[in-house]
Protein backbone atom coordinates (compact mmCIF):
# COMPACT_ATOMS: atom_id res chain seq x y z
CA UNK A 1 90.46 104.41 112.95
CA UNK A 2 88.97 102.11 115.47
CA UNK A 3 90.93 103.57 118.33
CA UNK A 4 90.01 107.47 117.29
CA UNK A 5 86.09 106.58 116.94
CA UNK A 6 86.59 105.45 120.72
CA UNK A 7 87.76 108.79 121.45
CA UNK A 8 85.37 111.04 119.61
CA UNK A 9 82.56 109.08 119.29
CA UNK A 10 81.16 111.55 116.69
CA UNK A 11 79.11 108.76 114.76
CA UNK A 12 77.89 105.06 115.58
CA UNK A 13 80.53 102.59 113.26
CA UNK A 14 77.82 99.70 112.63
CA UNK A 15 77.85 96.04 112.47
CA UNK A 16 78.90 94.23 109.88
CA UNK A 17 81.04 97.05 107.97
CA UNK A 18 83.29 96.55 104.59
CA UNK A 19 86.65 97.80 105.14
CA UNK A 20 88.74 98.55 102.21
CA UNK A 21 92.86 98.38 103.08
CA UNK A 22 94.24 100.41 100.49
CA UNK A 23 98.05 101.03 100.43
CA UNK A 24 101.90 100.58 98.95
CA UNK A 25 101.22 96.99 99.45
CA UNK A 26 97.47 96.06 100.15
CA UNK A 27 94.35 96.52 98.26
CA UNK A 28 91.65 94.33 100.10
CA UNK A 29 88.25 94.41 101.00
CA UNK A 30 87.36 92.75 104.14
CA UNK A 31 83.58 92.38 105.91
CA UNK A 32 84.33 92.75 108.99
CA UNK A 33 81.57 91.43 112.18
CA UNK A 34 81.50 92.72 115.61
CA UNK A 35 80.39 89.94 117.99
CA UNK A 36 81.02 90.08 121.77
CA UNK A 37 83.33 92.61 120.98
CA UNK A 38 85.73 90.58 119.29
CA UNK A 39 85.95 91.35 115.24
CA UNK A 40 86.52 88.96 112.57
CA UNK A 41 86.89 89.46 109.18
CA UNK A 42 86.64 88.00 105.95
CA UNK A 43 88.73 88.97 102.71
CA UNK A 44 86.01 89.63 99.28
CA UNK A 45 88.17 90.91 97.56
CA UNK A 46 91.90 91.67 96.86
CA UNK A 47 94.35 93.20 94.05
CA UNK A 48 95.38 90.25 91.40
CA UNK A 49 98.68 92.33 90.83
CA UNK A 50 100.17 95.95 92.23
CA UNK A 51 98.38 97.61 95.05
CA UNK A 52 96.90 100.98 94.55
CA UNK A 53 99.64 102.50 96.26
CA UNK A 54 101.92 100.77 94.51
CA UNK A 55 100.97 101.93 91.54
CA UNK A 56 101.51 105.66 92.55
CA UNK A 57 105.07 105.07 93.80
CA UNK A 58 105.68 103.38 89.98
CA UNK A 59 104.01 105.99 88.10
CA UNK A 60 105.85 108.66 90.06
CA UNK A 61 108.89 107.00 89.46
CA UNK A 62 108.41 106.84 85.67
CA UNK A 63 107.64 110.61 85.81
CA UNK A 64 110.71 111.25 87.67
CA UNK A 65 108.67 112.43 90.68
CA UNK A 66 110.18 110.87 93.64
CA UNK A 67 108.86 108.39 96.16
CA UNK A 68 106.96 107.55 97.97
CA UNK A 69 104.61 108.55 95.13
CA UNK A 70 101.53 108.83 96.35
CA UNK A 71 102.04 112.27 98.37
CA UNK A 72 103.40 113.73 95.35
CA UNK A 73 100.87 112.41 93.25
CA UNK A 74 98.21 113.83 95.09
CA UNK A 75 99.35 117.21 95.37
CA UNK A 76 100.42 117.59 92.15
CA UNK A 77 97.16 116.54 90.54
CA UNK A 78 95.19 119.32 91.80
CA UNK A 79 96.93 121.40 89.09
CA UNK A 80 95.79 119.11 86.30
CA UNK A 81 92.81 118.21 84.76
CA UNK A 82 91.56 114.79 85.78
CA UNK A 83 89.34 114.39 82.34
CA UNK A 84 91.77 115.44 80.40
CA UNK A 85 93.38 111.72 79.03
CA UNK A 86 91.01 108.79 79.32
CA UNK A 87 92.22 105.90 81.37
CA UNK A 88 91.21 101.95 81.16
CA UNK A 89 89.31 100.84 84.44
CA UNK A 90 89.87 97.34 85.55
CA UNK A 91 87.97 94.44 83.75
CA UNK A 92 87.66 91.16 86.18
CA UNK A 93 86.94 87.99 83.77
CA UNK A 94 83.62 86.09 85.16
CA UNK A 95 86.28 83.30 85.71
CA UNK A 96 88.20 85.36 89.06
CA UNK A 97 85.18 86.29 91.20
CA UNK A 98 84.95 85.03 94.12
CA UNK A 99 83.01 81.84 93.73
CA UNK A 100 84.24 80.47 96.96
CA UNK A 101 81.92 83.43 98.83
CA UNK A 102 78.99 83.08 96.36
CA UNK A 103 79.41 87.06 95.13
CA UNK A 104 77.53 87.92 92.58
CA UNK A 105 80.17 89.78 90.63
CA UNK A 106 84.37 90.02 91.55
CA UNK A 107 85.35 92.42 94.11
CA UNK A 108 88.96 92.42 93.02
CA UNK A 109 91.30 94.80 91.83
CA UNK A 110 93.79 95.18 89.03
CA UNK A 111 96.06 98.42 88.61
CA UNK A 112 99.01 96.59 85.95
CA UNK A 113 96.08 97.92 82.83
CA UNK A 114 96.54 101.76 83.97
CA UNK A 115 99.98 101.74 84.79
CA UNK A 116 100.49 100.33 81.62
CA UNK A 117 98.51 102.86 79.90
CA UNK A 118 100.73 105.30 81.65
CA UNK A 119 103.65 104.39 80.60
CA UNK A 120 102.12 103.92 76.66
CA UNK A 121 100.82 107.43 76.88
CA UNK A 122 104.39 108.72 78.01
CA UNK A 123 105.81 106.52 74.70
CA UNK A 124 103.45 107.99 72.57
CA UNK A 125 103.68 111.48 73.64
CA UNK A 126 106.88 111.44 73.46
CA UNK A 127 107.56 112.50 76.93
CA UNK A 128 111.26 110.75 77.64
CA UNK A 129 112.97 114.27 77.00
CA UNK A 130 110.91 116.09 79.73
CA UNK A 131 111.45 113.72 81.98
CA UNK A 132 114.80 113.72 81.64
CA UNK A 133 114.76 117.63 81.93
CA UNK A 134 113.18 117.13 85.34
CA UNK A 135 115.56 114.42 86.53
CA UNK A 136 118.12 116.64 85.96
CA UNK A 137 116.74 119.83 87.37
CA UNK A 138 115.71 118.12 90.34
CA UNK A 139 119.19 116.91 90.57
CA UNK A 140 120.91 118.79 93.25
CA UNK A 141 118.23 119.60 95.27
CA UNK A 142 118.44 117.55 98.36
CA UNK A 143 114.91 116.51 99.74
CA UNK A 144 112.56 118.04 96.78
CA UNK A 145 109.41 119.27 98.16
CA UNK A 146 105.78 119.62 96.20
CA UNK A 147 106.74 123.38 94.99
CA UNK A 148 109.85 121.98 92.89
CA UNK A 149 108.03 119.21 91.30
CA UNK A 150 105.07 121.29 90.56
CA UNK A 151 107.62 124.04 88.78
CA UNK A 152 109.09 121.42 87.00
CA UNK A 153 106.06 119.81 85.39
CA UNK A 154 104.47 120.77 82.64
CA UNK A 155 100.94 121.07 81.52
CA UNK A 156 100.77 117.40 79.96
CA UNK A 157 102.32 116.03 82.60
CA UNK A 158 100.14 117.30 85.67
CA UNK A 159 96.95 115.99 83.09
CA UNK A 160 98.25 113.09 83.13
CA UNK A 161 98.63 112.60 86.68
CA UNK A 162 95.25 114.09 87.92
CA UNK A 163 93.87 111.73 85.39
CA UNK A 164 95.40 108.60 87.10
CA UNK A 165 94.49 109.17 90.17
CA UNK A 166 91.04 110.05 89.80
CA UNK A 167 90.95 106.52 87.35
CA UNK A 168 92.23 104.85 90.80
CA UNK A 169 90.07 106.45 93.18
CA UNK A 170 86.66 105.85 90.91
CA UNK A 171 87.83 102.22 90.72
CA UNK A 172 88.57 101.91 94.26
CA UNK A 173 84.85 103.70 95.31
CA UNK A 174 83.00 102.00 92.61
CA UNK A 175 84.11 98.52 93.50
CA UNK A 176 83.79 98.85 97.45
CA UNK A 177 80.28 100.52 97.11
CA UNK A 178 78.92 97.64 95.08
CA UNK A 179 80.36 95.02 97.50
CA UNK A 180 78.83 97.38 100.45
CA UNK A 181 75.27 97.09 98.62
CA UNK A 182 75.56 93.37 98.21
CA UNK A 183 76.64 92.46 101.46
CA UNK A 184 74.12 94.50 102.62
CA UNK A 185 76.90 96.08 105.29
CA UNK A 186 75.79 99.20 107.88
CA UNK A 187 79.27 100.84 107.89
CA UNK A 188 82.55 101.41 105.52
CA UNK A 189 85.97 101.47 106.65
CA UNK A 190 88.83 102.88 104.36
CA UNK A 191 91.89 102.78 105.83
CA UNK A 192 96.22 102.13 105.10
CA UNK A 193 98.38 104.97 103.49
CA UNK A 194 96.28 105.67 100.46
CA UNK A 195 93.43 106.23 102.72
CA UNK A 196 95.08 109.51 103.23
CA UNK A 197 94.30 110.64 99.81
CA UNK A 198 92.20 113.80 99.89
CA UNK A 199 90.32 113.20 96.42
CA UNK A 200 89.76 109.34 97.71
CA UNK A 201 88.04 110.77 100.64
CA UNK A 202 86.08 113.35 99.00
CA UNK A 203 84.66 110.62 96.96
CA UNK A 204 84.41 108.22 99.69
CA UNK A 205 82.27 110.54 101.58
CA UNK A 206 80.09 111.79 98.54
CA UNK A 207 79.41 108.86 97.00
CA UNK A 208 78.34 107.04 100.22
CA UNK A 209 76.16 109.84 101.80
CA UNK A 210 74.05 109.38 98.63
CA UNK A 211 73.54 105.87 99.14
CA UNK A 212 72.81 106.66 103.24
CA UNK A 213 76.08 105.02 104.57
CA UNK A 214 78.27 106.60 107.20
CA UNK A 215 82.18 105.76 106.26
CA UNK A 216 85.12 106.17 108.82
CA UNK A 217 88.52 106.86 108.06
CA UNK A 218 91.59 106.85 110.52
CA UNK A 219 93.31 110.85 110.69
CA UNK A 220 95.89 110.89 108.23
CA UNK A 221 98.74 110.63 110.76
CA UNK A 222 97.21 106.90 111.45
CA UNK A 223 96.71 106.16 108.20
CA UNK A 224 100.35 105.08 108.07
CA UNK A 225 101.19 103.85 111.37
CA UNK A 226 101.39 99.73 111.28
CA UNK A 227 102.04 99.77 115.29
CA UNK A 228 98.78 101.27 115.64
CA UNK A 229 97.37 99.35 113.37
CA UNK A 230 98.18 95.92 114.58
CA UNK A 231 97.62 96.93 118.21
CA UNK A 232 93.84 98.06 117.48
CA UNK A 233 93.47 94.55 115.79
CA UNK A 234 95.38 92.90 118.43
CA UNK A 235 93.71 94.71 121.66
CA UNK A 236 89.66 93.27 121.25
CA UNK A 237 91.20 89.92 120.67
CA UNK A 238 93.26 90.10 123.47
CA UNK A 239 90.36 91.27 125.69
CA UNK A 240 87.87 88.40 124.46
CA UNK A 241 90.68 85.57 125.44
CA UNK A 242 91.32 84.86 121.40
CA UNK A 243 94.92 83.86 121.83
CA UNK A 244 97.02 82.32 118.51
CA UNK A 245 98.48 79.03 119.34
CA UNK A 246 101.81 79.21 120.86
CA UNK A 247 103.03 77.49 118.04
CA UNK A 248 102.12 79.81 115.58
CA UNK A 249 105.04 81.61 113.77
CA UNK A 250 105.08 85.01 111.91
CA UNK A 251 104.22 84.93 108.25
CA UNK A 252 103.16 87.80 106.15
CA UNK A 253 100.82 86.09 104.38
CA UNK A 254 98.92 84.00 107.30
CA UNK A 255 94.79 85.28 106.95
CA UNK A 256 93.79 88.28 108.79
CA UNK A 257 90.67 85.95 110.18
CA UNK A 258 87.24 84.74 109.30
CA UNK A 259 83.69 86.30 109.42
C-alpha cells in the first residue's frame, strides 16, 4: 500500500494510523507511528483462534467450494442475500482485552463462533446431500471457475454464504473503527489477502468517510504479494540505519515492532 501511495500520492496517509492485517493467516490490528521516517508499530489487537481468511477457505471447504476460499466466497455471495440467516458476532470476555495497553474495551477477534454456526446451520438444514451433489458435479472439471460453482449452488446455499461474509466484514469494520476512535489515529490501513474483498472495502470506505477518516488499501494485485510486503517494511528501516542484530534468527512469530 505504502509503496503505491508513494506513487500516486492521491491522498495524505497520516500519522499515527491503525492498520488492520487481515488474511489466510493474520487478523491484527497494529498502530502504527511515523517518526523520522522510520515506522513502528504496536499490535492492539489480534484473532484468539482462525484468521478471517481462514475462515473462508474452511467454510468453502465445507460447502465443497474449493480453495482458496475467499475468492469464491466473495463472488458467489453477490447472488445471495446477506440478511437472509442471522449469524453470531464475536463476544470478547472483559477478562482478554488488552490490559497490558490500557484499552478500554478488547480489540480482538474470534471467527471459531461463526464457522461453527456454519457448519450447525448446514446440520440442521440438512444440506450434506447437496453438497455432495456439487462435489460430484464439480468432479471432472479441472480448474472450476466462479460460473460452475455459482450453477451448482443453490438458493440456500448462496444465503448462506453472503450472510457469512457480510457477518465477517461488519466484525472486522466494527472492531477496527472503535480502536481507530480510541486511539484517536489520523489514518486506516487495511491490508493482506482479505483486504481484497470488494464488500470489505465498500464498507471500509463507507463507514469511515462518515466518521471523517481517509483509509488506504494496497491494489488487489498487492494485497497478496509477501515480497512486497516485507520489502516496504524492510526499506524505511533500512534507510533510518535500524538494523536487527546479526544474531537474530528467522522466526515466524518474532514481534513486528513497538510504537
Amino acid at each position: 500500500m505504502l509503496l503505491e501511495h508513494r506513487r500516486s500520492q492521491s491522498a495524505q496517509l497520516r500519522s499515527p494510523a491503525l492498520a488492520l492485517v487481515v488474511s489466510g493467516g493474520h487478523t491484527h490490528l497494529y498502530l502504527v507511528k511515523n517518526a523520522g521516517g522510520s515506522w513502528s508499530y504496536r499490535n492492539v489487537g489480534r484473532t484468539l483462534d482462525d484468521a478471517a481468511g481462514e475462515a473462508f477457505d474452511k467454510v468453502a471447504k465445507l460447502l465443497a467450494l474449493g480453495y482458496p476460499g475467499g475468492p469464491i466466497i466473495e463472488k458467489l455471495a453477490t447472488h445471495g442475500d446477506p440478511r437472509a440467516i442471522p449469524m453470531p458476532l464475536s463476544q470478547i470476555k472483559a477478562n482478554q482485552k488488552r490490559r497490558d495497553l490500557e484499552l478500554q474495551e478488547s480489540y480482538d477477534f474470534s471467527f471459531s463462533g461463526i464457522k461453527t454456526a456454519v457448519l450447525r446451520f448446514v446440520e440442521t438444514h440438512d444440506m450434506a446431500e447437496s453438497i455432495e451433489n456439487r462435489k460430484k458435479a464439480l468432479h471432472p472439471i479441472r480448474e472450476p471457475g466462479p460460473d460452475d460453482y455459482l450453477h451448482n449452488a443453490d438458493q440456500l446455499t448462496l444465503d448462506l454464504i453472503a450472510s457469512f461474509q457480510e457477518t465477517v466484514v461488519q466484525d472486522l469494520v466494527r472492531k477496527t473503527l472503535r480502536a481507530a476512535q480510541e486511539l484517536e489515529v489520523e489514518s486506516l490501513i487495511v491490508s493482506g489477502g482479505v483486504a481484497s474483498n470488494s464488500r470489505l472495502r465498500a464498507e471500509f470506505v463507507s463507514r469511515a468517510q462518515e466518521q471523517g477518516m481517509s483509509v488506504f488499501f494496497p491494489g488487489r494485485g498487492l494485497s497478496t504479494d509477501n515480497a512486497a510486503m516485507i520489502a516496504a517494511a524492510a526499506f524505511p528501516k533500512f534507510r533510518a540505519g535500524d538494523f536487527a542484530d546479526i544474531h537474530i534468527s528467522a522466526e515466524a512469530s518474532l514481534p513486528l515492532g513497538t510504537a
